[in-house]
PDB file of N, CA and C in Angstrom:
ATOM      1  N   UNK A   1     -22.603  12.469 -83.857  1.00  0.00           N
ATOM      2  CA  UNK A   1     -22.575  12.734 -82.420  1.00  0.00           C
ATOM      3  C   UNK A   1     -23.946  13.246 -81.993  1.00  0.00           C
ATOM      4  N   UNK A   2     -24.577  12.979 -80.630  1.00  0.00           N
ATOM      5  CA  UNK A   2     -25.783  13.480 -80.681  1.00  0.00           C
ATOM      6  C   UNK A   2     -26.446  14.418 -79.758  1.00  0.00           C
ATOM      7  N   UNK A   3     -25.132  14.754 -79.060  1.00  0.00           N
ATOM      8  CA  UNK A   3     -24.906  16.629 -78.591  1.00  0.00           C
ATOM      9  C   UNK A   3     -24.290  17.392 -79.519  1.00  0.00           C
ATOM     10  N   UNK A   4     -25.316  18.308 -79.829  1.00  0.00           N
ATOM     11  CA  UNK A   4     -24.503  19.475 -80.907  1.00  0.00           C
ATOM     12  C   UNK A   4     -24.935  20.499 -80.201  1.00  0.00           C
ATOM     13  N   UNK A   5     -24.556  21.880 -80.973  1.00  0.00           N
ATOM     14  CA  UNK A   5     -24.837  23.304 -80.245  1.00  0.00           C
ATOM     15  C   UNK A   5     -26.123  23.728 -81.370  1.00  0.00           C
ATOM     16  N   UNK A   6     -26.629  24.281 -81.001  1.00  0.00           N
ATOM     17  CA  UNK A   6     -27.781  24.684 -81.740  1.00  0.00           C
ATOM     18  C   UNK A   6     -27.966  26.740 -81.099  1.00  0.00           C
ATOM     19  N   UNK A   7     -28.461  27.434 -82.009  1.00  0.00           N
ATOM     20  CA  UNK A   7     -29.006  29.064 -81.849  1.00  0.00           C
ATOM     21  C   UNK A   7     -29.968  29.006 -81.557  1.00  0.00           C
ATOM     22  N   UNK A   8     -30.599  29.289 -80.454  1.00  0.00           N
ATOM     23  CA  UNK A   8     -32.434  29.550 -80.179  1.00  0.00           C
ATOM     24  C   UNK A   8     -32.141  31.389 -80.084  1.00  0.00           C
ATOM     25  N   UNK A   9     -32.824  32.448 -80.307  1.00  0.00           N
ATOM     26  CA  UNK A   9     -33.032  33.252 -80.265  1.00  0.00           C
ATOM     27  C   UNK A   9     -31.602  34.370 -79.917  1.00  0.00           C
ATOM     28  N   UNK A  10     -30.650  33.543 -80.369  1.00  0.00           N
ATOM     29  CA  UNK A  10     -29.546  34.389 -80.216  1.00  0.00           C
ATOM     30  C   UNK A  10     -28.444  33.716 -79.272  1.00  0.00           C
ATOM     31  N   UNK A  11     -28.967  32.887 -78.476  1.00  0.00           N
ATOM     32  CA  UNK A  11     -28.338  32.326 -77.317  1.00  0.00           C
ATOM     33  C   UNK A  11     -27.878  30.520 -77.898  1.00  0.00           C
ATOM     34  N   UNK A  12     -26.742  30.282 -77.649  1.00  0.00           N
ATOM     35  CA  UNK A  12     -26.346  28.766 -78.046  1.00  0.00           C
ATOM     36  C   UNK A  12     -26.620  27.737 -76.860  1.00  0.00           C
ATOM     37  N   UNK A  13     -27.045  26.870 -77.476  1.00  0.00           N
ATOM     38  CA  UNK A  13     -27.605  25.468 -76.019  1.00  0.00           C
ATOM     39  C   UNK A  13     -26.959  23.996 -76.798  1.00  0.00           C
ATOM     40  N   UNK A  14     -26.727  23.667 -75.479  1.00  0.00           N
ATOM     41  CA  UNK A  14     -26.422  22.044 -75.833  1.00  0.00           C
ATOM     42  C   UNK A  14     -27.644  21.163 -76.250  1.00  0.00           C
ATOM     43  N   UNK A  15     -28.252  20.162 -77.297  1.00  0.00           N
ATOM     44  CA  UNK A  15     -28.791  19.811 -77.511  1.00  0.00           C
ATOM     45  C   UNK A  15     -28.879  18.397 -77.996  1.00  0.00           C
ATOM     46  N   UNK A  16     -29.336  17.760 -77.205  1.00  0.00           N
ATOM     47  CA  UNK A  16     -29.493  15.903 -77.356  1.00  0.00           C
ATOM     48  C   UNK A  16     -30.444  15.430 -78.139  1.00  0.00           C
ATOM     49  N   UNK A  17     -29.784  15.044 -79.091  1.00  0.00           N
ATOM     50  CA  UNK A  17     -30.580  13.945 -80.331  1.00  0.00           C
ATOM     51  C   UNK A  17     -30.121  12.667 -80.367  1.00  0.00           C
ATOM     52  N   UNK A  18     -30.989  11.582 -80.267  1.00  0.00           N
ATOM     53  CA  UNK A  18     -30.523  10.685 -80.352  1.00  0.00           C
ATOM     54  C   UNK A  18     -31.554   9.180 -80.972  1.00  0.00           C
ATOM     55  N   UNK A  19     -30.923   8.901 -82.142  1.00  0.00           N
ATOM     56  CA  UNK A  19     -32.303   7.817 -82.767  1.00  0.00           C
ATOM     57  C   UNK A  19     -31.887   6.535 -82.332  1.00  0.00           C
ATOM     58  N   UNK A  20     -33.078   6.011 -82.010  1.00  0.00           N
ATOM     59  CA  UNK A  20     -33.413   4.689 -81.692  1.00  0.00           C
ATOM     60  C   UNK A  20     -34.734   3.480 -81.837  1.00  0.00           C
ATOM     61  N   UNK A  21     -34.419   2.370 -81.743  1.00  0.00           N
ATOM     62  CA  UNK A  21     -35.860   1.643 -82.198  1.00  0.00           C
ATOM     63  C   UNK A  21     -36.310   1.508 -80.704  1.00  0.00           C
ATOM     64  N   UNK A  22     -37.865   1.429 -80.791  1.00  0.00           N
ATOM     65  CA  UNK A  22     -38.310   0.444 -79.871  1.00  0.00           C
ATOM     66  C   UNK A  22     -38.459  -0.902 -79.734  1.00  0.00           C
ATOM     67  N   UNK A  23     -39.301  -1.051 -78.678  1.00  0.00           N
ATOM     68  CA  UNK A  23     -38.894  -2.844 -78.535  1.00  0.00           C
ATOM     69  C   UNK A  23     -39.834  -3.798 -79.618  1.00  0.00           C
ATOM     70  N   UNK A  24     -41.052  -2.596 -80.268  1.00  0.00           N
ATOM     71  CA  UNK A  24     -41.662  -3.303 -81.292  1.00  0.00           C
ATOM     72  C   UNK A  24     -41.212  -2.282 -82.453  1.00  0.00           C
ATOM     73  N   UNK A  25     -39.823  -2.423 -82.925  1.00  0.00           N
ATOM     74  CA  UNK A  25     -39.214  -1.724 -83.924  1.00  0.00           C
ATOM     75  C   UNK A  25     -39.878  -0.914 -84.972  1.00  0.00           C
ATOM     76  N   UNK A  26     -40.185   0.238 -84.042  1.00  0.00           N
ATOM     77  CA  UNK A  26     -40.752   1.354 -84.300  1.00  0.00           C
ATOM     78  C   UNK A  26     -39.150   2.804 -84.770  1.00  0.00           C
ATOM     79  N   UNK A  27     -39.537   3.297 -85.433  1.00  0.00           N
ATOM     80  CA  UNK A  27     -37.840   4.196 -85.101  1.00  0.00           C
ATOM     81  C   UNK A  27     -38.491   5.632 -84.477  1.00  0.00           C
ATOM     82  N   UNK A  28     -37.934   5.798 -83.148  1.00  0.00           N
ATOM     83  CA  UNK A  28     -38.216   7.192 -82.849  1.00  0.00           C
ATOM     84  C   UNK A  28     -37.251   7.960 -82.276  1.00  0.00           C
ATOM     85  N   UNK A  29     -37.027   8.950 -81.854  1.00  0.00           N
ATOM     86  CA  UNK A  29     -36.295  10.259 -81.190  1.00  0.00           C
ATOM     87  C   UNK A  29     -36.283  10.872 -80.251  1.00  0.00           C
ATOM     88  N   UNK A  30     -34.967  10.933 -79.501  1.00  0.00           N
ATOM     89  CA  UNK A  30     -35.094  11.337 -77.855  1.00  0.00           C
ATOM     90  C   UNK A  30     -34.190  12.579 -78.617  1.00  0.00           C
ATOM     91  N   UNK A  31     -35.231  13.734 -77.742  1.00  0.00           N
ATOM     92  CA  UNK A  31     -34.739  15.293 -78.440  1.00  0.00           C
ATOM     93  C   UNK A  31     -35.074  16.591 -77.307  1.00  0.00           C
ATOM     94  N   UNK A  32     -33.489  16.956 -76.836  1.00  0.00           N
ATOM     95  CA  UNK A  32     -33.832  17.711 -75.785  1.00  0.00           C
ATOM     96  C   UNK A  32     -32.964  18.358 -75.657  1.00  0.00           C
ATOM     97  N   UNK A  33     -33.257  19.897 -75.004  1.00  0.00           N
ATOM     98  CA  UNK A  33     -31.781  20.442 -74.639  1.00  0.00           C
ATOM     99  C   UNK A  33     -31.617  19.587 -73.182  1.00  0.00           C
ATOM    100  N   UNK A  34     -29.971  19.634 -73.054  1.00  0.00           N
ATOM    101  CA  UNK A  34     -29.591  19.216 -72.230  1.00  0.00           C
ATOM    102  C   UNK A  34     -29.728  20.170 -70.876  1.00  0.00           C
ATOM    103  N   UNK A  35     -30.022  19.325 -69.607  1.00  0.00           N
ATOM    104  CA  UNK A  35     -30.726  19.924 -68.641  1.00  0.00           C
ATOM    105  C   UNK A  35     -29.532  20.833 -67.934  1.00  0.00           C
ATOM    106  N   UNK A  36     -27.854  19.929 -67.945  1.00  0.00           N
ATOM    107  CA  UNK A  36     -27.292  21.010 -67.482  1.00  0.00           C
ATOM    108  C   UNK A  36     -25.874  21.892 -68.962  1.00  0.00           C
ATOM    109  N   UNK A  37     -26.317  23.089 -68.963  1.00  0.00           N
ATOM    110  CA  UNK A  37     -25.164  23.309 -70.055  1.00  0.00           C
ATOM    111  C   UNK A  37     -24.289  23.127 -70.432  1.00  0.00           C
ATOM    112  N   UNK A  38     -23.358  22.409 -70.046  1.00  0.00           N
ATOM    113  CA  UNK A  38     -22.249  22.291 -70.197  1.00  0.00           C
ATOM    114  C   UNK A  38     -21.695  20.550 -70.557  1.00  0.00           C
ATOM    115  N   UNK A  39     -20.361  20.601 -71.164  1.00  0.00           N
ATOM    116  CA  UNK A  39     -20.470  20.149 -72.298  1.00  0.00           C
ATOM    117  C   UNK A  39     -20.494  18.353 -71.704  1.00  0.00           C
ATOM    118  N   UNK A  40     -19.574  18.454 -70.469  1.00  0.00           N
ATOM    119  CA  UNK A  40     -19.362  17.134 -69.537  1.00  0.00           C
ATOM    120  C   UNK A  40     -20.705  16.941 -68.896  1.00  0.00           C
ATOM    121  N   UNK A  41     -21.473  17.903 -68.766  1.00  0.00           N
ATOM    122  CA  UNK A  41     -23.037  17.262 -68.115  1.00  0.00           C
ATOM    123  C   UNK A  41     -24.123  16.975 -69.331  1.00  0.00           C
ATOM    124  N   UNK A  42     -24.264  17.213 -70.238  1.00  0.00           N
ATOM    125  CA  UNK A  42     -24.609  17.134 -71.506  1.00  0.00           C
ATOM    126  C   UNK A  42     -24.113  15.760 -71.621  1.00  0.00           C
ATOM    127  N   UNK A  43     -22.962  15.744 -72.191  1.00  0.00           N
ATOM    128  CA  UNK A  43     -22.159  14.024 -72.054  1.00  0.00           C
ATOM    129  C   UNK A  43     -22.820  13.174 -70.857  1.00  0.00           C
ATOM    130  N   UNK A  44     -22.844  13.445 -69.905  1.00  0.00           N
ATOM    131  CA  UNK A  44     -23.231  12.570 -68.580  1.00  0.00           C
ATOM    132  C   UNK A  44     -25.007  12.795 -68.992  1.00  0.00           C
ATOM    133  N   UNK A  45     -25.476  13.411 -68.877  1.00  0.00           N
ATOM    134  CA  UNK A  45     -27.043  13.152 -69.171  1.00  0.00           C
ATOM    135  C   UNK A  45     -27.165  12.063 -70.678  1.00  0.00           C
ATOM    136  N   UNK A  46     -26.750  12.205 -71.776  1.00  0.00           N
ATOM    137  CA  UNK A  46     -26.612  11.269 -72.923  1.00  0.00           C
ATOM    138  C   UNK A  46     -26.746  10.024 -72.610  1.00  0.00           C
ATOM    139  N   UNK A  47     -25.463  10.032 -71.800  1.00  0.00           N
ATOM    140  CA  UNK A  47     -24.974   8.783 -71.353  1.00  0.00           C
ATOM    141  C   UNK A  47     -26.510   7.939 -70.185  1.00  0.00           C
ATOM    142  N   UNK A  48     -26.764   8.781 -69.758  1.00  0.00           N
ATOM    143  CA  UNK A  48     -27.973   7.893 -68.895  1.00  0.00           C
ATOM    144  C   UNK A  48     -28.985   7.872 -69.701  1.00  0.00           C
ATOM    145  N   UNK A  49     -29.125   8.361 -70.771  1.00  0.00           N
ATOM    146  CA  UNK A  49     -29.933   7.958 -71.805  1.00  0.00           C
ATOM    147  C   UNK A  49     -29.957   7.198 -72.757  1.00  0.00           C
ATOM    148  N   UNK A  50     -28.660   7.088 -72.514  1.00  0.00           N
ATOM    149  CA  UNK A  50     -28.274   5.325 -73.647  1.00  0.00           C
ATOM    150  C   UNK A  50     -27.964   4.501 -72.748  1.00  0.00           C
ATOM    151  N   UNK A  51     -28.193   4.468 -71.506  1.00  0.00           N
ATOM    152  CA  UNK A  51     -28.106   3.543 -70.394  1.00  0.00           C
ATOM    153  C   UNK A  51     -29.690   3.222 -70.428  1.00  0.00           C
ATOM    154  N   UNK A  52     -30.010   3.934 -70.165  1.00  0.00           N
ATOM    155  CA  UNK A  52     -31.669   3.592 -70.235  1.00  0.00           C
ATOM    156  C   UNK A  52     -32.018   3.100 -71.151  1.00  0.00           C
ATOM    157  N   UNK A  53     -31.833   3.592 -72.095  1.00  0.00           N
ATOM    158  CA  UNK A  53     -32.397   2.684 -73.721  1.00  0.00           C
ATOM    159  C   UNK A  53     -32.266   1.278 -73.626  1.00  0.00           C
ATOM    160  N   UNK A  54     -30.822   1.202 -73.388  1.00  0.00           N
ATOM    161  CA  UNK A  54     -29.929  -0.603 -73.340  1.00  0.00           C
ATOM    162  C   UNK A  54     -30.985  -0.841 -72.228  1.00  0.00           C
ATOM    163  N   UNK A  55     -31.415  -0.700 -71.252  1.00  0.00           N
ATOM    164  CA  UNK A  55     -31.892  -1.253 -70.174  1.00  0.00           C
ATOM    165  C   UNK A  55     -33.352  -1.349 -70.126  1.00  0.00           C
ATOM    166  N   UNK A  56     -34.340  -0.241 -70.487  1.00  0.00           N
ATOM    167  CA  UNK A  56     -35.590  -0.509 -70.455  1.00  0.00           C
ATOM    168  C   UNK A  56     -36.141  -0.258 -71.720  1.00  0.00           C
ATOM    169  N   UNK A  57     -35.404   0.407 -72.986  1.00  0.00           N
ATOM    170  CA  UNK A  57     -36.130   0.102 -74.084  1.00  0.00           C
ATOM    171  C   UNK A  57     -36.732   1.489 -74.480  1.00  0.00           C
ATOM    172  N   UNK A  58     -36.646   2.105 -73.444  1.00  0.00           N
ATOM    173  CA  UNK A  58     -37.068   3.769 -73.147  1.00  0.00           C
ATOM    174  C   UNK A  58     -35.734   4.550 -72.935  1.00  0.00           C
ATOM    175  N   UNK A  59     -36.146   6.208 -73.223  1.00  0.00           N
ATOM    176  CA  UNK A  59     -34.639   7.122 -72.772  1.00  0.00           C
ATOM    177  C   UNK A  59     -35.247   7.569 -71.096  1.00  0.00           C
ATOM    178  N   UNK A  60     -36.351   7.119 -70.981  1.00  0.00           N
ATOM    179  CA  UNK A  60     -36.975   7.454 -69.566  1.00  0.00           C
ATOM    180  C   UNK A  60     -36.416   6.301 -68.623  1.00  0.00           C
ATOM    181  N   UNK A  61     -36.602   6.257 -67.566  1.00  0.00           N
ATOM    182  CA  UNK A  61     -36.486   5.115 -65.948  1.00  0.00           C
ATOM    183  C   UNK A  61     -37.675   5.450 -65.729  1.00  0.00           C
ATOM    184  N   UNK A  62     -38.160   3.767 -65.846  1.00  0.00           N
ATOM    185  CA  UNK A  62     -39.281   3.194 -65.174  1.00  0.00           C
ATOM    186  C   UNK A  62     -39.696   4.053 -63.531  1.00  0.00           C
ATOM    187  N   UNK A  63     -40.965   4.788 -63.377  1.00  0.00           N
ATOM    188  CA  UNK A  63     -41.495   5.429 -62.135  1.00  0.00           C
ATOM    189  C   UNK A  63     -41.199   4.936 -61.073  1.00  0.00           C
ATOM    190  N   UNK A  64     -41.371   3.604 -61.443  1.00  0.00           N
ATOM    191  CA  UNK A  64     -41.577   2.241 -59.846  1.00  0.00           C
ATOM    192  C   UNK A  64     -39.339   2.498 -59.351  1.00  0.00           C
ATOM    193  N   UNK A  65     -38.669   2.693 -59.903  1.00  0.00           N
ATOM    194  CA  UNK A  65     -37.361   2.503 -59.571  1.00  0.00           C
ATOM    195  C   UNK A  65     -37.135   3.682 -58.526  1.00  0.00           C
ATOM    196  N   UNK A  66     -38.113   4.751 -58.621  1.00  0.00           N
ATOM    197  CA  UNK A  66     -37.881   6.135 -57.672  1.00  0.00           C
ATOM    198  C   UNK A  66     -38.644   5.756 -56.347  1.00  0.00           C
ATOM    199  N   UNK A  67     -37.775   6.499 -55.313  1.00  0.00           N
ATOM    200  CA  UNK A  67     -37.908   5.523 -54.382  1.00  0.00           C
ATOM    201  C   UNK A  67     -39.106   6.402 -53.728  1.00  0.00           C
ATOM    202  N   UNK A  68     -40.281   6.092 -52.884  1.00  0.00           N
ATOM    203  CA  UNK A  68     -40.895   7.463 -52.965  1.00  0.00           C
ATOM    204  C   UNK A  68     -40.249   8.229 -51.490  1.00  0.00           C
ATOM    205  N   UNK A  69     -40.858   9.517 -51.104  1.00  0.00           N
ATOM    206  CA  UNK A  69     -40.588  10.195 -50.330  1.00  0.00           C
ATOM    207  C   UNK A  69     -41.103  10.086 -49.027  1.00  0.00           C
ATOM    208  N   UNK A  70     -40.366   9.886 -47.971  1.00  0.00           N
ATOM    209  CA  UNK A  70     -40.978   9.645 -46.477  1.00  0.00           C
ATOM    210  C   UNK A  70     -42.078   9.815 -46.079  1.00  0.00           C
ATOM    211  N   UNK A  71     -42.792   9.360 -45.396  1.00  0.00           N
ATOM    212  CA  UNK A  71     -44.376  10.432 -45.379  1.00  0.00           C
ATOM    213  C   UNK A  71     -43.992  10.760 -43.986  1.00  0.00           C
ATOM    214  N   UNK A  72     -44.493  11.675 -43.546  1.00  0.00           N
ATOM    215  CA  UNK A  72     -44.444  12.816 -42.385  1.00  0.00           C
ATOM    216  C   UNK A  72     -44.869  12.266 -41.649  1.00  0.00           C
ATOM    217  N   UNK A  73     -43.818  12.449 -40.068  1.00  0.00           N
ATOM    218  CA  UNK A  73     -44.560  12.089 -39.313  1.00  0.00           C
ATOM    219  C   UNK A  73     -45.201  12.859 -38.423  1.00  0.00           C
ATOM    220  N   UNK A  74     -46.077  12.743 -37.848  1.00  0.00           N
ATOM    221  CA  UNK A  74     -47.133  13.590 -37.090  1.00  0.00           C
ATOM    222  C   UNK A  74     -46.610  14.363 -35.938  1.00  0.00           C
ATOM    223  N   UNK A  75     -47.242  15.133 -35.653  1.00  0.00           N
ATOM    224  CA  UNK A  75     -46.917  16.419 -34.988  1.00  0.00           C
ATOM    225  C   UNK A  75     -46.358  15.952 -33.840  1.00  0.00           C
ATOM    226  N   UNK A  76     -45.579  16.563 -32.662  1.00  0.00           N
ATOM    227  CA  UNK A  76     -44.993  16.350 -31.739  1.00  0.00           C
ATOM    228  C   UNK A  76     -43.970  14.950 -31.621  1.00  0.00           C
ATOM    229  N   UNK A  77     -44.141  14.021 -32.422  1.00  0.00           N
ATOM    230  CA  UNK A  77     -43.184  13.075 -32.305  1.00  0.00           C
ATOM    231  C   UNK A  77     -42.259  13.091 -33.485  1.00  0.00           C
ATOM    232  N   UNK A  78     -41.221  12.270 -32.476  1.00  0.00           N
ATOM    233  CA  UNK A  78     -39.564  12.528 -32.762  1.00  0.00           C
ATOM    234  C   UNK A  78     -39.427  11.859 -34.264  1.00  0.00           C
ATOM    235  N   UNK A  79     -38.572  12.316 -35.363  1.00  0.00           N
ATOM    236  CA  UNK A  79     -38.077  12.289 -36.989  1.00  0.00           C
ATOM    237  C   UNK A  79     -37.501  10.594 -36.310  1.00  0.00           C
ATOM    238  N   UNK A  80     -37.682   9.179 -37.036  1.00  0.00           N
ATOM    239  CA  UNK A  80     -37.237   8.341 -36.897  1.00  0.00           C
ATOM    240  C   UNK A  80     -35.859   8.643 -37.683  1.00  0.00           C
ATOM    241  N   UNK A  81     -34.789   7.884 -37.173  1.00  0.00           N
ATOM    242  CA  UNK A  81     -33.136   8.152 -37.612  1.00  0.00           C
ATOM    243  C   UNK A  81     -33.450   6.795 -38.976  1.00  0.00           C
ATOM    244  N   UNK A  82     -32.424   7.569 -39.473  1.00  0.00           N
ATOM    245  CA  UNK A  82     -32.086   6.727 -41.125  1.00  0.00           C
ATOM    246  C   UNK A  82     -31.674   5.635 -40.694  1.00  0.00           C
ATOM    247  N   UNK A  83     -32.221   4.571 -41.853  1.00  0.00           N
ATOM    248  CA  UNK A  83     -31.745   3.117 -41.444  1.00  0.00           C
ATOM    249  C   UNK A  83     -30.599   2.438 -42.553  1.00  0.00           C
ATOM    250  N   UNK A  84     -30.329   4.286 -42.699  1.00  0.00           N
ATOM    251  CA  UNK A  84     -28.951   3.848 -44.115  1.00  0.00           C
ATOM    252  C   UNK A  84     -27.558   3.851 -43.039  1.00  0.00           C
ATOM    253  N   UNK A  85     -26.789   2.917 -43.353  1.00  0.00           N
ATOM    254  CA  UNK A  85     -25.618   2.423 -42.468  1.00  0.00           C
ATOM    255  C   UNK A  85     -24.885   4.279 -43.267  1.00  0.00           C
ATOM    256  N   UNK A  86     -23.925   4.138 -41.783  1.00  0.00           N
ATOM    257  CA  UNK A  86     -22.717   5.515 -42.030  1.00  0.00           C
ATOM    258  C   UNK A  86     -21.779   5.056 -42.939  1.00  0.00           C
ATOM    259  N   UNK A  87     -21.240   5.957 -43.961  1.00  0.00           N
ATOM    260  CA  UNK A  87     -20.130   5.577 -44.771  1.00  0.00           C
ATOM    261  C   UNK A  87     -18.932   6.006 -43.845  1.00  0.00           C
ATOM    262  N   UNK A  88     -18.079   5.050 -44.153  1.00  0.00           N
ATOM    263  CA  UNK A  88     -16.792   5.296 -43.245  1.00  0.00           C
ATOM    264  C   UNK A  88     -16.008   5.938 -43.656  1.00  0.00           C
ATOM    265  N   UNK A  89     -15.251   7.215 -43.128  1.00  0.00           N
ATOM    266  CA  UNK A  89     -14.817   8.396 -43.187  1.00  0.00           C
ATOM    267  C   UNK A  89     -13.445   8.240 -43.503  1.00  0.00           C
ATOM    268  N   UNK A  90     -12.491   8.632 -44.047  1.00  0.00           N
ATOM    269  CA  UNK A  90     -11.400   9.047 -44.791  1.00  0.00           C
ATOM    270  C   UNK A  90     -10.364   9.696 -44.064  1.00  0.00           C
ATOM    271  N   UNK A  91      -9.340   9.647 -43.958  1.00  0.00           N
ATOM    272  CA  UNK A  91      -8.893  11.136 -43.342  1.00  0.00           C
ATOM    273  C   UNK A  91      -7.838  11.694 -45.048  1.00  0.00           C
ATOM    274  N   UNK A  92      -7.352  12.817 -44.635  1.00  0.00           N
ATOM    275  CA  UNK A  92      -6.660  13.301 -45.413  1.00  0.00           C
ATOM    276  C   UNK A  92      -5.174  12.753 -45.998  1.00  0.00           C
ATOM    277  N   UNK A  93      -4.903  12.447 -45.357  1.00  0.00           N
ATOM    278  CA  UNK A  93      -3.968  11.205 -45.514  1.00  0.00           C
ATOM    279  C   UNK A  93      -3.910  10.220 -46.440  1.00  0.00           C
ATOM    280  N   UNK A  94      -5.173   9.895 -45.968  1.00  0.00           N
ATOM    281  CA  UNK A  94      -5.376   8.545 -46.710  1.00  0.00           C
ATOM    282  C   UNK A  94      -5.980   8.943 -48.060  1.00  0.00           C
ATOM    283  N   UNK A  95      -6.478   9.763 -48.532  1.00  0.00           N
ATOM    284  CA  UNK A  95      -6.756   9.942 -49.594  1.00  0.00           C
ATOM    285  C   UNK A  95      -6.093  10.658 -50.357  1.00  0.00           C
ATOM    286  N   UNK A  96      -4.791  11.085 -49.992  1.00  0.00           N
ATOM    287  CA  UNK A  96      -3.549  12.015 -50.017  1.00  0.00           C
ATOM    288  C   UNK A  96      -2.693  10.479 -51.363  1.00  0.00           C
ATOM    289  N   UNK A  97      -2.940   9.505 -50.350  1.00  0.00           N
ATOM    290  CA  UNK A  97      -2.105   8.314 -50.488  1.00  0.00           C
ATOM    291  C   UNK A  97      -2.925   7.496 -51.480  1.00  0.00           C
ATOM    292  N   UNK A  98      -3.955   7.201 -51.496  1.00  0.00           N
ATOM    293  CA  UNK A  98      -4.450   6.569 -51.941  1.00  0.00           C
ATOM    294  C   UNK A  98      -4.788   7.133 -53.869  1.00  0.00           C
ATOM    295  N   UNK A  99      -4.601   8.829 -53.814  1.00  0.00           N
ATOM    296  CA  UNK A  99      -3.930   9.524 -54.936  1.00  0.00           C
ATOM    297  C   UNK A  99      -3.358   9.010 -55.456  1.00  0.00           C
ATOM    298  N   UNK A 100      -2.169   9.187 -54.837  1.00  0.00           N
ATOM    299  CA  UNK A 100      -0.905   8.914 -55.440  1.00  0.00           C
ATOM    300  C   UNK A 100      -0.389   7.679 -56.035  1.00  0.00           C
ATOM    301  N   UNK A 101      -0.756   6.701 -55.078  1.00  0.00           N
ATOM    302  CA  UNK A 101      -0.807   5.461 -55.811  1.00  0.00           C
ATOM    303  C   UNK A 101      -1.783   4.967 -56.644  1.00  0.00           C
ATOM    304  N   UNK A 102      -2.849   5.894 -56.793  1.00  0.00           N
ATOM    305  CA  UNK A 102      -3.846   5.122 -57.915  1.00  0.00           C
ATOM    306  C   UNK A 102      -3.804   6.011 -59.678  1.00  0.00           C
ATOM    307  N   UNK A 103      -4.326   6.768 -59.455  1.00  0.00           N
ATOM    308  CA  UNK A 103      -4.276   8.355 -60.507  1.00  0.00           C
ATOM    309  C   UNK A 103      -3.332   8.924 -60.701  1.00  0.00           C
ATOM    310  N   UNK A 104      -2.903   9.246 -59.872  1.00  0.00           N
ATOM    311  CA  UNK A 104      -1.450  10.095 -59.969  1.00  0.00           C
ATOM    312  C   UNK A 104      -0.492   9.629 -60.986  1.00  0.00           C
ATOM    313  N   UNK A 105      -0.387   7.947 -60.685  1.00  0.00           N
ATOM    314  CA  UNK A 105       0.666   7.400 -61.409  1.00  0.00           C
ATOM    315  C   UNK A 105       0.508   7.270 -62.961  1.00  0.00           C
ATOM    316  N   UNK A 106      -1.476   6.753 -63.131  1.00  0.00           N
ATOM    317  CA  UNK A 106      -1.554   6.569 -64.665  1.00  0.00           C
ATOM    318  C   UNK A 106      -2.199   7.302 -65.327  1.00  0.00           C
ATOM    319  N   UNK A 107      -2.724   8.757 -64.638  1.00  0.00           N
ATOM    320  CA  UNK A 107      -3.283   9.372 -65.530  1.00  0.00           C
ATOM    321  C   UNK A 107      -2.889  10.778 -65.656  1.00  0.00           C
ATOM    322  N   UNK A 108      -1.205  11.190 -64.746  1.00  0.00           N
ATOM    323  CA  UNK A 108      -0.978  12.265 -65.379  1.00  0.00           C
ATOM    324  C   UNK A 108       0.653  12.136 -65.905  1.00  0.00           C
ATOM    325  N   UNK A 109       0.749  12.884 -66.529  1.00  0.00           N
ATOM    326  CA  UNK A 109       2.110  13.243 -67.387  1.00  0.00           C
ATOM    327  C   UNK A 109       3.462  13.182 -66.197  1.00  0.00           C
ATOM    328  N   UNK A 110       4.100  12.500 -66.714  1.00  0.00           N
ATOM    329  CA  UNK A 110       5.299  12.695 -65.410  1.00  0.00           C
ATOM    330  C   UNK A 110       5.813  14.514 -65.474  1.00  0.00           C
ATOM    331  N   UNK A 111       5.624  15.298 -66.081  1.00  0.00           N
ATOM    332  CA  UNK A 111       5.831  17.082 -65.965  1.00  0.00           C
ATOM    333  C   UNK A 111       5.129  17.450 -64.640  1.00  0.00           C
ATOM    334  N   UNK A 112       3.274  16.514 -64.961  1.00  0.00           N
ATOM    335  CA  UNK A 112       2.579  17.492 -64.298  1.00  0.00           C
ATOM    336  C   UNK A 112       2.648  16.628 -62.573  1.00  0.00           C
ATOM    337  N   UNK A 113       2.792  15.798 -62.821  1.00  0.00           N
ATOM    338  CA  UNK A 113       3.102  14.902 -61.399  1.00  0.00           C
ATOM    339  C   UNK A 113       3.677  15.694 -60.400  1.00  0.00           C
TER     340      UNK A 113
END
């Protein structure tokens, strides 16, 4: 497994090891504590690191994929509005319902239902 717990100075940390070749089959090592402690974000950081591997060959994402940051616009004129469409909103209800018939049914115990 290639989250284990490791002792640094008294204190226990989650810690990501993980071997792999490169694309000119080299063997090297992605070795880090995990950025958030715990044991499901540890798991979820891994995981985008063996996503990355399968994908670019690296435990890193390519620079060019980050999108860069707005540049400012100049003094006295108005913040242009986002040209990201609105996600369409939910009500309580519907996600009340949409529970129940999805999760509810196959992923808990008929006790805890």
């Amino acid at each position: 497994m290639p989250i284990r717990k490791v002792n640094r100075r008294g204190e226990t940390r989650l810690f990501i090891d993980i071997r792999y070749k490169t694309k000119d089959g080299q063997r090297a090592r992605y070795r880090k504590d995990a950025q958030v402690q715990t044991l499901p974000g540890a798991r979820a950081e891994e995981k985008r690191v063996l996503l990355n591997l399968a994908r670019f060959g690296t435990p890193y994402a390519p620079e060019d994929d980050v999108p860069a940051p707005p540049a400012p616009s100049p003094a006295g004129s108005p913040p242009t509005p986002s040209t990201t469409p609105a996600l369409p909103t939910k009500t309580f209800s519907e996600v009340v319902s949409e529970y129940r018939s999805t999760f509810m049914l196959t992923d808990l115990k008929v006790t805890t239902r």
